[in-house]
Protein backbone atom coordinates (compact mmCIF):
# COMPACT_ATOMS: atom_id res chain seq x y z
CA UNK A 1 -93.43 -48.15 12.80
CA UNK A 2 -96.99 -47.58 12.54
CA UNK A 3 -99.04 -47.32 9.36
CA UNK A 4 -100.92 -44.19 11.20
CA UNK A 5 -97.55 -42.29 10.68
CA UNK A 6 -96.75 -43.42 7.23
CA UNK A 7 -99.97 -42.15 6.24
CA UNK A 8 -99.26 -38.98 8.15
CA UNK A 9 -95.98 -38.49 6.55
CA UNK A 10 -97.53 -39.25 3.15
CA UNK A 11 -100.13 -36.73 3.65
CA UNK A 12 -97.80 -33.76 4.65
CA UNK A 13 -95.28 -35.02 1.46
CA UNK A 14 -97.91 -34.39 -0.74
CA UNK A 15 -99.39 -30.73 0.64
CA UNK A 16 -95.22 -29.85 0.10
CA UNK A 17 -94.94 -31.76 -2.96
CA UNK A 18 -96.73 -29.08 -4.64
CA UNK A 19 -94.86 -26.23 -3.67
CA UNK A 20 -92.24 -24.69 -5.54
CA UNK A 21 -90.94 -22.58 -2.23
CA UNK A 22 -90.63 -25.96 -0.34
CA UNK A 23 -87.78 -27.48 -2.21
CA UNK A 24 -86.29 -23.93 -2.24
CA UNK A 25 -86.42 -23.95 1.17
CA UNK A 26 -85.21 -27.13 2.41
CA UNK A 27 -81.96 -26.72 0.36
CA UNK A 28 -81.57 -23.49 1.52
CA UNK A 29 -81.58 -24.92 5.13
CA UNK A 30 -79.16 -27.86 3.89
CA UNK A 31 -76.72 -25.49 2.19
CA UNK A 32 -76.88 -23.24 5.99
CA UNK A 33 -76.55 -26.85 8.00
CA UNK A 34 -73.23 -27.53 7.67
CA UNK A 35 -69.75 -25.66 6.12
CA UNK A 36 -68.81 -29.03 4.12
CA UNK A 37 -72.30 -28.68 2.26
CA UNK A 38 -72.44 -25.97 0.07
CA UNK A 39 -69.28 -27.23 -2.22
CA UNK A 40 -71.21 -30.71 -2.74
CA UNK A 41 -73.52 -28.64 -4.57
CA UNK A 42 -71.71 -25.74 -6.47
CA UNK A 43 -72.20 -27.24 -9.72
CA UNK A 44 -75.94 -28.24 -9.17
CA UNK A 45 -78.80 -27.07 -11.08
CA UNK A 46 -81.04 -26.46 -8.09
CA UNK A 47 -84.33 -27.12 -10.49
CA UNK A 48 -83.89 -30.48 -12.17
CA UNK A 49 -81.90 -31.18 -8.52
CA UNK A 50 -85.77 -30.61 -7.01
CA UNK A 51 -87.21 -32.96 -9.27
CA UNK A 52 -84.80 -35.48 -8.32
CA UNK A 53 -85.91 -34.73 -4.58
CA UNK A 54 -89.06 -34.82 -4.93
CA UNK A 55 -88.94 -38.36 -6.16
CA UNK A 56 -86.51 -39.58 -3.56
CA UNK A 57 -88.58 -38.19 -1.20
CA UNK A 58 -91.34 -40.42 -2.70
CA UNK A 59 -89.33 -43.64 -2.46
CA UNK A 60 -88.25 -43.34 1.11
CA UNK A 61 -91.72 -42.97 1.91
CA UNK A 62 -92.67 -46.16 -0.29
CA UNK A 63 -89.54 -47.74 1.32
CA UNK A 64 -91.41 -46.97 4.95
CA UNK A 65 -94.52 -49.08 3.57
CA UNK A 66 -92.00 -51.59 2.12
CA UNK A 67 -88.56 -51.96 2.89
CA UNK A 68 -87.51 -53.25 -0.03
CA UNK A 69 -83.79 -52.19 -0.46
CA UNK A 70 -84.19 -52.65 -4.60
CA UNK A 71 -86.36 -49.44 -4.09
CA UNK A 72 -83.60 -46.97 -2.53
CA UNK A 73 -80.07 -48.90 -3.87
CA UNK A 74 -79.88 -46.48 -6.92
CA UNK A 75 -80.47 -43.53 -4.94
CA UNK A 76 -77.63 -44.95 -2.12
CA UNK A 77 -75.15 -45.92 -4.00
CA UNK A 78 -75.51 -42.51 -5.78
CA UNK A 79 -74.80 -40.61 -2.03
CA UNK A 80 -71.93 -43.58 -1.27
CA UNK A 81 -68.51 -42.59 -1.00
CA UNK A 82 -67.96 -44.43 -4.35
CA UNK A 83 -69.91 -40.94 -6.13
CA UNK A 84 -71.15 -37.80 -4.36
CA UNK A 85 -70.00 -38.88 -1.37
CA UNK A 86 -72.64 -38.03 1.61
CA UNK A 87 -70.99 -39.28 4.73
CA UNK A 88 -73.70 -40.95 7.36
CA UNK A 89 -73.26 -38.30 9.74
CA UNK A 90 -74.38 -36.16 7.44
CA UNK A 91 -77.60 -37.20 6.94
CA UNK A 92 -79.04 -35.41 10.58
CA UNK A 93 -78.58 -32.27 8.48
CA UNK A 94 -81.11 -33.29 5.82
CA UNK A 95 -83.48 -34.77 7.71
CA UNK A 96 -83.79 -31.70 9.89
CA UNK A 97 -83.44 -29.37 6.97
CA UNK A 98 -86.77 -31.45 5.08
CA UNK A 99 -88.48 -30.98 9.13
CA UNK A 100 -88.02 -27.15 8.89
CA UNK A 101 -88.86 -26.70 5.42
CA UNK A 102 -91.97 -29.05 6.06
CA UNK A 103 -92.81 -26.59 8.94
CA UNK A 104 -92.30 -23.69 7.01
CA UNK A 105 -94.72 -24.92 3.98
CA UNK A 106 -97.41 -27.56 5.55
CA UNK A 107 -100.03 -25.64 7.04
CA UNK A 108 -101.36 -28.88 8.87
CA UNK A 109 -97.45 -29.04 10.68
CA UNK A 110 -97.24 -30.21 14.17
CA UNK A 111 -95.56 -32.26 16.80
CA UNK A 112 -97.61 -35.11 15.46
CA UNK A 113 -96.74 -34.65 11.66
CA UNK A 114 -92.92 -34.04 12.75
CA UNK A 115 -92.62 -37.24 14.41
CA UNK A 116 -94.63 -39.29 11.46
CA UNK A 117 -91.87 -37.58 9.00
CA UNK A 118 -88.87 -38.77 11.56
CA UNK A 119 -90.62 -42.39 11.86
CA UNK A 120 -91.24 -42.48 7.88
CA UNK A 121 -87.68 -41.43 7.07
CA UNK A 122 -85.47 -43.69 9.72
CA UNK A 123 -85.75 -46.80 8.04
CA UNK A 124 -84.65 -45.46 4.36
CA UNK A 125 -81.96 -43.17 5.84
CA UNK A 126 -80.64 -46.17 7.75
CA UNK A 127 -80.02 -48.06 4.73
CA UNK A 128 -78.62 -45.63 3.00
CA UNK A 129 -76.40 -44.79 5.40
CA UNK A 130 -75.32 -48.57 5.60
CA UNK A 131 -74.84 -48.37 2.05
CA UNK A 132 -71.86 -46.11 2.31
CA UNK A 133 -68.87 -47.81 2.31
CA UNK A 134 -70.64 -50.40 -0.49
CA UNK A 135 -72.46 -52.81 1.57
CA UNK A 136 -75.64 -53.00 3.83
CA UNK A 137 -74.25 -53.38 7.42
């Protein structure tokens, strides 16, 4: 991946960052994406829950510039079958939920800042995903 699109990514994560409607948003997508959703988060309080995404969002970017697996194994194992359990082909749902919110609330949103965001995520979402059943594939 190129640093160009890290820094890209980085840049549009913190215009959002600031924005109250933007976490709003993308879980509002999320909830609409899929029917098995909505029950993984009926007992969720949605404010302290966009706290927690804003600093995940934060270490998958970090995780981008260093893919160090100490830096997102907390925030796996937490989405492993073993607690919440977020199955890996469920994680197309957030990723495109974050790119819709992020077009909704980044006024600098484009092709180009669509792809960095896709580019910046893969590598974190790919180890989470392997982190699933309880080990790194």
């Amino acid at each position: 991946m190129e640093q160009t699109d890290i820094q890209i990514a980085e840049a549009s994560y913190h215009r959002c960052a600031e924005i109250p409607a933007f976490y709003t948003t993308l879980y509002e997508r999320l909830l609409a994406s899929d029917p098995r959703i909505p029950p993984m988060f009926a007992k969720t309080a949605f404010e302290r829950q966009h706290k927690l995404l804003r600093h995940g969002l934060g270490v998958l970017i970090i995780y981008a510039k260093r893919p160090n697996p100490a830096l997102l194994e907390r925030i796996a194992v937490r989405h492993s079958r073993t607690d919440v359990d977020v199955p890996p082909e469920m994680y197309p749902c957030f990723v495109e939920s974050l790119l819709s919110a992020v077009a909704a609330h980044d006024p600098e949103y484009g092709p180009e800042v669509g792809a960095a965001w896709r580019a910046a995520l893969a590598p974190g979402v790919a180890y989470m995903q392997s982190l699933y059943h309880g080990e790194p594939r």
